[in-house]
N, C-alpha and C. Protein backbone atom coordinates (compact mmCIF):
# COMPACT_ATOMS: atom_id res chain seq x y z
N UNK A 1 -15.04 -11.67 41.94
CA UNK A 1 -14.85 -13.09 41.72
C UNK A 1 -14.12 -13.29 40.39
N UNK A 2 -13.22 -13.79 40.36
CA UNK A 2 -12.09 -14.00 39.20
C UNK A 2 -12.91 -15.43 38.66
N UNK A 3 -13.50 -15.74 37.07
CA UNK A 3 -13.76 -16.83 36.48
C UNK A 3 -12.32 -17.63 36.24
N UNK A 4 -12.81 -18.90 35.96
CA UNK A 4 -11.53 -19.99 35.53
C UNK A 4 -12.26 -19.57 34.30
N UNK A 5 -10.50 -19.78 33.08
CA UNK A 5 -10.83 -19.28 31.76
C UNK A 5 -11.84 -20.35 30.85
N UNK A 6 -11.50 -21.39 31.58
CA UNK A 6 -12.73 -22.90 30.93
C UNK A 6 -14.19 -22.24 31.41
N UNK A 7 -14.38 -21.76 32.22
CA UNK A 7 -15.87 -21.53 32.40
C UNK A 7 -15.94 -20.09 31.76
N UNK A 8 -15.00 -19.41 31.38
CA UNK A 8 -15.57 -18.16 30.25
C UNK A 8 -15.62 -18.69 29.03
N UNK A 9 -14.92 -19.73 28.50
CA UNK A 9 -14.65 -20.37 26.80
C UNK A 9 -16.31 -21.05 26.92
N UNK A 10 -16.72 -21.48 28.40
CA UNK A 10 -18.29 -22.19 28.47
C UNK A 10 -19.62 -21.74 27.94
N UNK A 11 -19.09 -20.24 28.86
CA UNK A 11 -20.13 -19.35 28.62
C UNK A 11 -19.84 -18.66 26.83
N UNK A 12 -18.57 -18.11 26.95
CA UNK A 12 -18.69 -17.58 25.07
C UNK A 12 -18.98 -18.33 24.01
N UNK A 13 -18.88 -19.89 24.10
CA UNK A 13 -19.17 -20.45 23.37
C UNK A 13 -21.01 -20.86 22.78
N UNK A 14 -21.51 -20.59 22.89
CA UNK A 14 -23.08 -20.40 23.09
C UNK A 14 -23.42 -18.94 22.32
N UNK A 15 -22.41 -17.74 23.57
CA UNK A 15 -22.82 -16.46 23.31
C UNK A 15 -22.40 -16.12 21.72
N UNK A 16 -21.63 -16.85 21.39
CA UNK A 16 -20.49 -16.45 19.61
C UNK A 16 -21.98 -17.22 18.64
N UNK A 17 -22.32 -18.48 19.43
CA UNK A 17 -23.07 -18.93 18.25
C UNK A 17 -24.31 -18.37 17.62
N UNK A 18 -25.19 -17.60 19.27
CA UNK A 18 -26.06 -16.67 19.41
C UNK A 18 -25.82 -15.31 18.31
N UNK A 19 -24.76 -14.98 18.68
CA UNK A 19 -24.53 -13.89 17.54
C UNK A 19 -24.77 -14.23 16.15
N UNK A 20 -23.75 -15.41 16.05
CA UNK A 20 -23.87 -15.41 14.48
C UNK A 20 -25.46 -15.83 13.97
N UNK A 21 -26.52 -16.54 14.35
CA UNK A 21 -27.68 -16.55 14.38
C UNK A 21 -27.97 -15.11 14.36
N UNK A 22 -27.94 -14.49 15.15
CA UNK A 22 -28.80 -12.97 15.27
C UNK A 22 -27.81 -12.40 14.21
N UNK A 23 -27.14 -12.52 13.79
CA UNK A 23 -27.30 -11.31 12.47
C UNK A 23 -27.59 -11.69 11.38
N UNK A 24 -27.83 -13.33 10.95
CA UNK A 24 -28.53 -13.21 9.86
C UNK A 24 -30.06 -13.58 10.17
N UNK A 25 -30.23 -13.52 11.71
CA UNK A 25 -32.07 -12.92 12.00
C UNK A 25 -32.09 -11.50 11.60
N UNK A 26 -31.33 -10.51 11.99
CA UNK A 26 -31.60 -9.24 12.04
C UNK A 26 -31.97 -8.60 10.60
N UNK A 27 -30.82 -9.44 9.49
CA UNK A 27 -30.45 -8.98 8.16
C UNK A 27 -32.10 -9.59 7.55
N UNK A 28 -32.55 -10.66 8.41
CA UNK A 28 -33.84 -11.45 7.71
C UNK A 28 -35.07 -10.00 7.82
N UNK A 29 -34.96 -9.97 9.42
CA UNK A 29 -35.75 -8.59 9.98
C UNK A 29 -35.58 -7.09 8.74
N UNK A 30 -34.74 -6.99 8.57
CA UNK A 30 -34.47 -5.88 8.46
C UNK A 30 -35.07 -5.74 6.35
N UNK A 31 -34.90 -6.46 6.00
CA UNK A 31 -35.45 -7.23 4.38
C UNK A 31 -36.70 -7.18 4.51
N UNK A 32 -36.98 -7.87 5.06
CA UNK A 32 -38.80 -8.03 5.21
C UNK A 32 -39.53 -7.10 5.64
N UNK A 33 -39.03 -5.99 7.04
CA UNK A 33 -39.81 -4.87 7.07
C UNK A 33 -39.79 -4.29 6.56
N UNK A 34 -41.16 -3.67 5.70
CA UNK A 34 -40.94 -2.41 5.00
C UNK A 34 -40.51 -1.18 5.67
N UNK A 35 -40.37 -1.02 6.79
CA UNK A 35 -39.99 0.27 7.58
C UNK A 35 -38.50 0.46 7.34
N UNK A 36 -37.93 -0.25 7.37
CA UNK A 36 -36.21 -0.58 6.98
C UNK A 36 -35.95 -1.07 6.03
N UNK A 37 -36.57 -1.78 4.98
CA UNK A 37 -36.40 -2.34 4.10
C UNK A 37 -35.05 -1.08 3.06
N UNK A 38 -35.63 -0.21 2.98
CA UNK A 38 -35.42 1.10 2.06
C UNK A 38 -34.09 0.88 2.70
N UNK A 39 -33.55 1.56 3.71
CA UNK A 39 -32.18 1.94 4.69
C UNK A 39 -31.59 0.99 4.65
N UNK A 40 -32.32 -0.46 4.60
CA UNK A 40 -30.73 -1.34 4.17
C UNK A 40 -30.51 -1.95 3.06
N UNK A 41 -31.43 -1.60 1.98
CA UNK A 41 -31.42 -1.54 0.31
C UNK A 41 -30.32 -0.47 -0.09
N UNK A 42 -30.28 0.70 0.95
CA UNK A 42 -29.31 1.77 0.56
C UNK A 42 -27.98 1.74 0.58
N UNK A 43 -27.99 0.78 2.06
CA UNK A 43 -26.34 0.80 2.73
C UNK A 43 -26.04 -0.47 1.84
N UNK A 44 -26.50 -1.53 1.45
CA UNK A 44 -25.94 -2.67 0.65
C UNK A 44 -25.42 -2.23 -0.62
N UNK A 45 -26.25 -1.09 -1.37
CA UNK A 45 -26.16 -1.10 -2.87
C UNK A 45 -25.34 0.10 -3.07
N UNK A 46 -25.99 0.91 -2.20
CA UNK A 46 -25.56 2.79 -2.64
C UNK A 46 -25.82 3.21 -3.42
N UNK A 47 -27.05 2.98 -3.96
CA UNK A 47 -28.20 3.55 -4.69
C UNK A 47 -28.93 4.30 -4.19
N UNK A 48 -29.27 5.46 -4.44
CA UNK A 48 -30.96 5.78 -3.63
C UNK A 48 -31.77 5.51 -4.20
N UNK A 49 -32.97 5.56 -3.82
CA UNK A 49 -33.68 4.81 -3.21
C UNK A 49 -34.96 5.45 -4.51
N UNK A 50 -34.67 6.37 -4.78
CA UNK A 50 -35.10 6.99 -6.48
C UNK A 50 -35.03 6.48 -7.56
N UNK A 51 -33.75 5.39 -7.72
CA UNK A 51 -33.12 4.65 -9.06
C UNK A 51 -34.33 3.34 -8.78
N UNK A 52 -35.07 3.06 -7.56
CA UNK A 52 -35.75 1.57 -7.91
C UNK A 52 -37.09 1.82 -7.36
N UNK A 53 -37.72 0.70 -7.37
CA UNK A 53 -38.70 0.33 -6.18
C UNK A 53 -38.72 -1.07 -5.94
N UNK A 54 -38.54 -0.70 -4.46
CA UNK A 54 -38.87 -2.16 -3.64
C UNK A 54 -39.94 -2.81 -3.75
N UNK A 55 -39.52 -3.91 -4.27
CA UNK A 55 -40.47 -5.17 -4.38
C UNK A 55 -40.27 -6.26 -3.48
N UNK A 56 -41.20 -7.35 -3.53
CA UNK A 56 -41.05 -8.43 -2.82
C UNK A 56 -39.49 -9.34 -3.63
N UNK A 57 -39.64 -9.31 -4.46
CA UNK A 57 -38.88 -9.85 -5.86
C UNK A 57 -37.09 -9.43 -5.37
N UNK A 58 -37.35 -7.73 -5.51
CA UNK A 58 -35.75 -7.50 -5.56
C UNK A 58 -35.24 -7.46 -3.98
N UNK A 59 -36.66 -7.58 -3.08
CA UNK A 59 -36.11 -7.63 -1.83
C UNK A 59 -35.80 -8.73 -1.11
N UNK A 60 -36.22 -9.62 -1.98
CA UNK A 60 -36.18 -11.34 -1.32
C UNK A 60 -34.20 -11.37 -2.07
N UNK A 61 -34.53 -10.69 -3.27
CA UNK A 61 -32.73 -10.86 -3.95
C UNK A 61 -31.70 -10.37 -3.10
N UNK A 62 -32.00 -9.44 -2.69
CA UNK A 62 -31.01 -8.62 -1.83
C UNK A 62 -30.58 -8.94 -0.39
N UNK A 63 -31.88 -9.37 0.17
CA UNK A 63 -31.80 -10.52 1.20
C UNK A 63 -30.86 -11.61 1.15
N UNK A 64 -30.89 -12.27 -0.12
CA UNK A 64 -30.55 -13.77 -0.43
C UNK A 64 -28.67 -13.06 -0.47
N UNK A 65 -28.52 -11.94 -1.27
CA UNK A 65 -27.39 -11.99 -1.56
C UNK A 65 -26.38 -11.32 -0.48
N UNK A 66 -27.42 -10.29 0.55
CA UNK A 66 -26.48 -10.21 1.79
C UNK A 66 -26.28 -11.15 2.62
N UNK A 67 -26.99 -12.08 3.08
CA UNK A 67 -27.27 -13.36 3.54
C UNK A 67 -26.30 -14.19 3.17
N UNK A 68 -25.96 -14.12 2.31
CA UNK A 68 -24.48 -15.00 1.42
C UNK A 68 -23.28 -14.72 2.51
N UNK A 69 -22.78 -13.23 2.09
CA UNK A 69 -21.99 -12.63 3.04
C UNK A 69 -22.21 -12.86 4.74
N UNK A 70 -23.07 -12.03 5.45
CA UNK A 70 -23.38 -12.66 6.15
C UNK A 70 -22.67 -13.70 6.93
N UNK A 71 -23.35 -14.72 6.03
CA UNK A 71 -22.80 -16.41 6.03
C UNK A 71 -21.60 -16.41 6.71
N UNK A 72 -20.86 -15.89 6.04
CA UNK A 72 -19.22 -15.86 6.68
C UNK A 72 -18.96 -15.42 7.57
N UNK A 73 -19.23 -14.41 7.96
CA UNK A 73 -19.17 -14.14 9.59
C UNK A 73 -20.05 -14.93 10.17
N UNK A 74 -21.21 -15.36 9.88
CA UNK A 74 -22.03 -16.54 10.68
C UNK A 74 -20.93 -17.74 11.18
N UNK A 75 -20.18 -18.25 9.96
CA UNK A 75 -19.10 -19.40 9.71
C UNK A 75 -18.11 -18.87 10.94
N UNK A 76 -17.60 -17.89 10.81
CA UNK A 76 -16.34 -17.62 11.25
C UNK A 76 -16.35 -17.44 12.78
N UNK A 77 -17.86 -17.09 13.35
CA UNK A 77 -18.15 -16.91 14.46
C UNK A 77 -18.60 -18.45 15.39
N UNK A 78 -19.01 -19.39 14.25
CA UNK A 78 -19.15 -20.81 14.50
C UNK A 78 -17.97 -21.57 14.88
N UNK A 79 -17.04 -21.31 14.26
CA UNK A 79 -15.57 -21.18 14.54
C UNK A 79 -14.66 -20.83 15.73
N UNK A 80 -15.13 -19.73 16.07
CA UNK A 80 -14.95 -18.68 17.46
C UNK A 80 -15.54 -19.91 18.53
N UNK A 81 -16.80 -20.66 18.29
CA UNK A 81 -17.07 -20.97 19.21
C UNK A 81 -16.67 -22.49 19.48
N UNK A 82 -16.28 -22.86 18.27
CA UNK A 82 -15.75 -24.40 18.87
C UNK A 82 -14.24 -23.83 19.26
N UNK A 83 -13.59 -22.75 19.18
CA UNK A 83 -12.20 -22.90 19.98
C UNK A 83 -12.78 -22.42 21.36
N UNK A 84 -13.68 -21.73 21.75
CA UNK A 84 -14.29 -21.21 23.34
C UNK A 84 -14.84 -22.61 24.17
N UNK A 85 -15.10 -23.69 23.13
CA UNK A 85 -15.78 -24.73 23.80
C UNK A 85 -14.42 -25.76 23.98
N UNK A 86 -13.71 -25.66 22.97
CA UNK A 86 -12.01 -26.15 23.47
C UNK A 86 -11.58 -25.18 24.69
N UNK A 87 -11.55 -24.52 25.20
CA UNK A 87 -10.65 -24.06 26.17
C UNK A 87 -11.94 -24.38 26.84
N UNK A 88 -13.02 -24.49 26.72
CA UNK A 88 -14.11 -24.56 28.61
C UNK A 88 -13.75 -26.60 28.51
N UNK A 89 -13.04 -26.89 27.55
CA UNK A 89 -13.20 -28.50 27.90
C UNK A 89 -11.43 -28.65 28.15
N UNK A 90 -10.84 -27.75 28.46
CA UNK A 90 -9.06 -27.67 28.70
C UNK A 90 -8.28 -28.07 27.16
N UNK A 91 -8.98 -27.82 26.38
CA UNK A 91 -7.71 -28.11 25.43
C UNK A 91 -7.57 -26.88 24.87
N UNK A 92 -6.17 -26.78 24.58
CA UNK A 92 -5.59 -25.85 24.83
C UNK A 92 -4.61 -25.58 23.51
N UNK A 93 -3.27 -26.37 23.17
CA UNK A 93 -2.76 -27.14 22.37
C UNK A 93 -2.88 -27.67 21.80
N UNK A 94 -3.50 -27.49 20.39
CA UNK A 94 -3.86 -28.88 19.46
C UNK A 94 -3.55 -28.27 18.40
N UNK A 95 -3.30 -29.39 17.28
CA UNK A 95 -3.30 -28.79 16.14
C UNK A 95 -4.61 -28.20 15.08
N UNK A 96 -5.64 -28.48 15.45
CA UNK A 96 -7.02 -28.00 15.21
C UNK A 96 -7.11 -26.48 15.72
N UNK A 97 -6.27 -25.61 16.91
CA UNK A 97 -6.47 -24.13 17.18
C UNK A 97 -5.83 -23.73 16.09
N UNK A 98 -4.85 -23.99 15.83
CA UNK A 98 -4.16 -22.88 14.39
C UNK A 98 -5.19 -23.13 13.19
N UNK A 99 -5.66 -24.03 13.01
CA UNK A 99 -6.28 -24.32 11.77
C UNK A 99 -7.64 -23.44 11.88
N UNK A 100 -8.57 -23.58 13.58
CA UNK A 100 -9.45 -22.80 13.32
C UNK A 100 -9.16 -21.16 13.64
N UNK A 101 -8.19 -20.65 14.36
CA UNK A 101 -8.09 -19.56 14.06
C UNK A 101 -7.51 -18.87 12.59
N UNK A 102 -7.01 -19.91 12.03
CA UNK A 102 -6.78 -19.26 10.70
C UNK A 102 -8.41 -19.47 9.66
N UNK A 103 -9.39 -20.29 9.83
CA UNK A 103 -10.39 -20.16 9.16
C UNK A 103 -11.11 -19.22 9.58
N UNK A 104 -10.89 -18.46 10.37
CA UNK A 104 -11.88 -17.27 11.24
C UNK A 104 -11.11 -16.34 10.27
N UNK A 105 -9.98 -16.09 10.53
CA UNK A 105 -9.08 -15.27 9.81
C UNK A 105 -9.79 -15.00 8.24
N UNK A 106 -9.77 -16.55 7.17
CA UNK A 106 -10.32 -16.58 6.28
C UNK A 106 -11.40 -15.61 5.64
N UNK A 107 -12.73 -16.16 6.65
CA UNK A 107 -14.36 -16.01 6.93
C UNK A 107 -13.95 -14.24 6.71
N UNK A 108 -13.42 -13.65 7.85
CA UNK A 108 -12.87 -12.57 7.71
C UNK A 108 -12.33 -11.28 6.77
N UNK A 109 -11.71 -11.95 6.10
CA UNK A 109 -10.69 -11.65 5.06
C UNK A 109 -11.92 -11.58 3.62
N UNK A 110 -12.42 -13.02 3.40
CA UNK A 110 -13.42 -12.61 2.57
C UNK A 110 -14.97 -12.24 2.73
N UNK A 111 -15.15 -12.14 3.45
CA UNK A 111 -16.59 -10.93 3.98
C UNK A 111 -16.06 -9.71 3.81
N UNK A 112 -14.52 -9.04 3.83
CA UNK A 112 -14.18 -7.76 3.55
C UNK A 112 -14.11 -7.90 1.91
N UNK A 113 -13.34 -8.81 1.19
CA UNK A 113 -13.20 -8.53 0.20
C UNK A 113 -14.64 -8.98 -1.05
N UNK A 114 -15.31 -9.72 -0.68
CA UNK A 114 -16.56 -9.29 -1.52
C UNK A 114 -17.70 -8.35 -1.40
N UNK A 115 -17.00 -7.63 -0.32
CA UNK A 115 -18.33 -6.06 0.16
C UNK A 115 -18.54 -5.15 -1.65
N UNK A 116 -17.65 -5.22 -2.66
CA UNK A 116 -17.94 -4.41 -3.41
C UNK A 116 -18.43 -5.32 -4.66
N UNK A 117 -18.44 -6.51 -4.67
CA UNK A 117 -19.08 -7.84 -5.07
C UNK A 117 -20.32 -7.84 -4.91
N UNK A 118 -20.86 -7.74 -3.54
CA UNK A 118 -22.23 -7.74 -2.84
C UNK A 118 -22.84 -6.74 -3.47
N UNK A 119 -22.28 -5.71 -2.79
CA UNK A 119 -22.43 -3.98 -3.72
C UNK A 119 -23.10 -3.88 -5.07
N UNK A 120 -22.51 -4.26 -5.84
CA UNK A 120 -22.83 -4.47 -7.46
C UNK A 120 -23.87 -5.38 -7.43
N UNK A 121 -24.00 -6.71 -6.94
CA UNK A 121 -25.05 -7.28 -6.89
C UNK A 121 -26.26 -7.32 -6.48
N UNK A 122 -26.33 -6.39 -5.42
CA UNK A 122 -27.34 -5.61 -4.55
C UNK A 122 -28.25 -4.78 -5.48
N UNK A 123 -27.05 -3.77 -6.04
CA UNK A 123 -27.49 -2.66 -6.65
C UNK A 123 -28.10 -3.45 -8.49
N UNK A 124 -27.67 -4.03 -8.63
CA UNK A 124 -28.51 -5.14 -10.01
C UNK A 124 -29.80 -5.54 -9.33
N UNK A 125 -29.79 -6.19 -8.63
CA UNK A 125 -31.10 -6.46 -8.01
C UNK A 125 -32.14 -5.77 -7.41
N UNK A 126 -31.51 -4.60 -6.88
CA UNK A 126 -32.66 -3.76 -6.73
C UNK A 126 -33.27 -3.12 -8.14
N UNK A 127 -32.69 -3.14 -8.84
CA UNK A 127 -33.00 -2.48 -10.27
C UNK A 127 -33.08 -3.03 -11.47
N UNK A 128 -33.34 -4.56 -11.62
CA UNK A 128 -33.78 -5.54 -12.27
C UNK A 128 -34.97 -5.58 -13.51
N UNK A 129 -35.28 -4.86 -12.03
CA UNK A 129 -37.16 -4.67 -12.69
C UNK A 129 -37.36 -2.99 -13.29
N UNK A 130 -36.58 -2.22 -13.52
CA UNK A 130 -36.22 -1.38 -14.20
C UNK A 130 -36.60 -1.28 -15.12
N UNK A 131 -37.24 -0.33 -16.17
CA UNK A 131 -36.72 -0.45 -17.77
C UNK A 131 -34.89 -0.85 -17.97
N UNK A 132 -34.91 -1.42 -19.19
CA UNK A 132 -33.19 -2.10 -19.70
C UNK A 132 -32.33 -1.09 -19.20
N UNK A 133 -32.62 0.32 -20.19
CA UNK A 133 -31.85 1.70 -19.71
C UNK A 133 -31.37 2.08 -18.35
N UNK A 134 -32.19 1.85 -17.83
CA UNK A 134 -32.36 2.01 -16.41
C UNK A 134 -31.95 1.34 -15.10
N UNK A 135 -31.25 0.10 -15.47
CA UNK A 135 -30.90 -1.24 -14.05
C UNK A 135 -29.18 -0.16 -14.26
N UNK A 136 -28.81 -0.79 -12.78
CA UNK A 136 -27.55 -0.13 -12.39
C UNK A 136 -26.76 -1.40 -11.75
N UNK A 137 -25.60 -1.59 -12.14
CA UNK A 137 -24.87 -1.89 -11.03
C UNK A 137 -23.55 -1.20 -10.73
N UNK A 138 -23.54 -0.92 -9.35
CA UNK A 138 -22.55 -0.01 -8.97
C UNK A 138 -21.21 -1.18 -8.25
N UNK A 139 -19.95 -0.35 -9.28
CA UNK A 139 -18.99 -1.28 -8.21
C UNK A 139 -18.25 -0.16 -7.48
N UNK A 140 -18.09 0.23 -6.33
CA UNK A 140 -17.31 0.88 -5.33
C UNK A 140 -16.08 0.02 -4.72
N UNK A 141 -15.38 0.36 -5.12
CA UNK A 141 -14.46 0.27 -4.10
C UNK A 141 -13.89 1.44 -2.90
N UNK A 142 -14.00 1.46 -2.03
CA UNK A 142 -13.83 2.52 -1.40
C UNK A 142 -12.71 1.91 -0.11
N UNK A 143 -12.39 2.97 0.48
CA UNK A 143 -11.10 2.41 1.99
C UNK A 143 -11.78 3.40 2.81
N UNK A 144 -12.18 2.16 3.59
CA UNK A 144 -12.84 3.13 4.68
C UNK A 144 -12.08 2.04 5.99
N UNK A 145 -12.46 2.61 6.79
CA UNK A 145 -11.60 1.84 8.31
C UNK A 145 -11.83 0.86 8.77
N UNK A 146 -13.36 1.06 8.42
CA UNK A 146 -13.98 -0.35 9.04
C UNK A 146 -13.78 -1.77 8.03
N UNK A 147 -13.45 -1.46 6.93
CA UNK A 147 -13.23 -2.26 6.17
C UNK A 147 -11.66 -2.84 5.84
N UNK A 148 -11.26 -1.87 5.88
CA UNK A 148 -9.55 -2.25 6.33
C UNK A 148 -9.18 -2.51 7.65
N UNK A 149 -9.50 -2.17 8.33
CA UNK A 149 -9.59 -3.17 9.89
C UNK A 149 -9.89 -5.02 9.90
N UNK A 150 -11.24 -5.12 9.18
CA UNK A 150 -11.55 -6.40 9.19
C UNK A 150 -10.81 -6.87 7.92
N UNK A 151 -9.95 -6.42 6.99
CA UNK A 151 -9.20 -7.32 6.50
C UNK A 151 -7.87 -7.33 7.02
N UNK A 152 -7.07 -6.27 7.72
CA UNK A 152 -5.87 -6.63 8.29
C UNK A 152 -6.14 -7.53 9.67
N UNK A 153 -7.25 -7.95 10.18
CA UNK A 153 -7.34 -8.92 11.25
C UNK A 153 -7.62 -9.74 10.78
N UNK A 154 -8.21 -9.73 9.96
CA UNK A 154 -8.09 -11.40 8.69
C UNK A 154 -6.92 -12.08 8.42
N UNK A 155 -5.88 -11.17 7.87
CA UNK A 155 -4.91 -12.04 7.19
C UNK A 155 -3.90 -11.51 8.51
N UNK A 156 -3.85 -10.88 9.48
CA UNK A 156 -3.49 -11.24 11.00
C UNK A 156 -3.91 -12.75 11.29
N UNK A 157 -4.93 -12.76 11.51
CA UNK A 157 -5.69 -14.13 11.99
C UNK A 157 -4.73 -15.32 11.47
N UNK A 158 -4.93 -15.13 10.15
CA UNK A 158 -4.40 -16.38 9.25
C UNK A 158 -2.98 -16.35 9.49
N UNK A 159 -2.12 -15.48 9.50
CA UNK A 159 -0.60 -15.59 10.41
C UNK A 159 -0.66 -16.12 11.47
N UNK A 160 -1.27 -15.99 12.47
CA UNK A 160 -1.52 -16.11 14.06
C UNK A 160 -1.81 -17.81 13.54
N UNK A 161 -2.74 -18.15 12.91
CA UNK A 161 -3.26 -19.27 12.75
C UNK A 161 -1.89 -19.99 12.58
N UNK A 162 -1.27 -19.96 11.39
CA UNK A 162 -0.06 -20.60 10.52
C UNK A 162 0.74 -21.09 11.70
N UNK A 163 1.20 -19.66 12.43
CA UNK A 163 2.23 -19.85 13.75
C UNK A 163 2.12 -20.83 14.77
N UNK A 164 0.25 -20.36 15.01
CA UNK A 164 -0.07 -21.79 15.95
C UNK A 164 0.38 -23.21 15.78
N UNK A 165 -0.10 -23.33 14.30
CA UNK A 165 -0.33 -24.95 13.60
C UNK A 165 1.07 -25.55 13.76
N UNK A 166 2.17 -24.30 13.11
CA UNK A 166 3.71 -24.86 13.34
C UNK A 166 4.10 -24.86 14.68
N UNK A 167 4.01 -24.43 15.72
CA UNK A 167 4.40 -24.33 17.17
C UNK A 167 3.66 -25.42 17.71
N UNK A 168 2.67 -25.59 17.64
CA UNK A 168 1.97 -26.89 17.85
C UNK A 168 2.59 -28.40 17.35
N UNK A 169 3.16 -28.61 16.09
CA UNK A 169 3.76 -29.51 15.26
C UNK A 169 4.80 -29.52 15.60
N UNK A 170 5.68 -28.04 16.42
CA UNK A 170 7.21 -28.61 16.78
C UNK A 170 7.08 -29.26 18.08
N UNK A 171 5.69 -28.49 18.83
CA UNK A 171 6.00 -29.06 20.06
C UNK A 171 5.79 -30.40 20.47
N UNK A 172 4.70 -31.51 19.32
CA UNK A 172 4.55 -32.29 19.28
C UNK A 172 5.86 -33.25 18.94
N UNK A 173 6.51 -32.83 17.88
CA UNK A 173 7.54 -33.17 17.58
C UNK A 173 8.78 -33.48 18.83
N UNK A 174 9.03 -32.43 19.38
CA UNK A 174 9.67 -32.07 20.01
C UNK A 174 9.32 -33.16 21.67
N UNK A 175 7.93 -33.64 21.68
CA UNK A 175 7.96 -34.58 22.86
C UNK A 175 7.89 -35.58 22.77
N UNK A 176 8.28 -36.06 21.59
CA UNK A 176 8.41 -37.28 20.88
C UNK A 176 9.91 -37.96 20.82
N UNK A 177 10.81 -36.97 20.83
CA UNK A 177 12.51 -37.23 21.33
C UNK A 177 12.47 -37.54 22.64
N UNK A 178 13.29 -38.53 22.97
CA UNK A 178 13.60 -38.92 23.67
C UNK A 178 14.91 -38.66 24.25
């Protein structure tokens, strides 16, 4: 059975918003259990897990400050879903698709570029409560794939976006001659 593309933009639109909810449930989950708490204190900061101890204190911080990030893909996926709920309602053409595929683009672009922002801030917060000598913050920058992926589809996005907004504006233009 072949779907009409309005009743897949119907259904993704819900499923995009679902997501972005579930990962800053998961990131909530994953903070609060102590069973994981440690493993994603590690992957945020890149500290082990020797330089601190988890507290309620630096774990509510670390929470708060991946949660930030987060955010933006939460945003950007909120985004995703009002253009899925434009195509399940036929619009198609507007000047609002370039604009929101270029804010996805955005959301994108900077969730990659404050990962070593977060990083440093993570790693301060887990180690706060330290003796003075002893708090760390680590800044990494590193190139890894997954991270250069989601910024060349970022500032992809935001091209794709631009192109829309003007192709949209000529074509408006353009049915306006008579």
């Amino acid at each position: 059975m072949q779907l009409h593309k309005s009743a897949i933009g119907l259904w993704m639109s819900p499923m995009t918003k679902l997501l972005g909810i579930a990962l800053l449930l998961i990131n909530s989950f994953y903070w609060f259990t102590p069973a994981f708490a440690e493993s994603v204190a590690i992957m945020y900061s890149g500290i082990d897990a020797s330089h601190y101890t988890l507290t309620s204190s630096n774990r509510l911080l670390g929470w708060l400050i991946s949660s930030l990030q987060i955010s933006l893909l939460t945003y950007g996926l909120f985004t995703v879903a009002s253009i899925f709920q434009d195509f399940a309602n036929g619009i198609w053409f507007v000047d609002s698709f370039g604009n929101k595929i270029k804010r996805f683009g955005v959301s994108l672009l900077i969730f990659s570029l404050l990962s070593p922002v977060v990083q440093a801030l993570t790693g301060f917060a887990l180690t706060y409560t330290n003796p003075e000598t002893q708090r760390m913050i680590v800044l990494s920058i590193s190139i890894d794939g997954k991270g250069i992926i989601i910024l060349l589809v970022g500032i992809l996005l935001i091209l794709i976006g631009k192109v829309m907004a003007e192709a949209t504006r000529l074509a408006d233009e353009n049915s306006q001659i008579i």
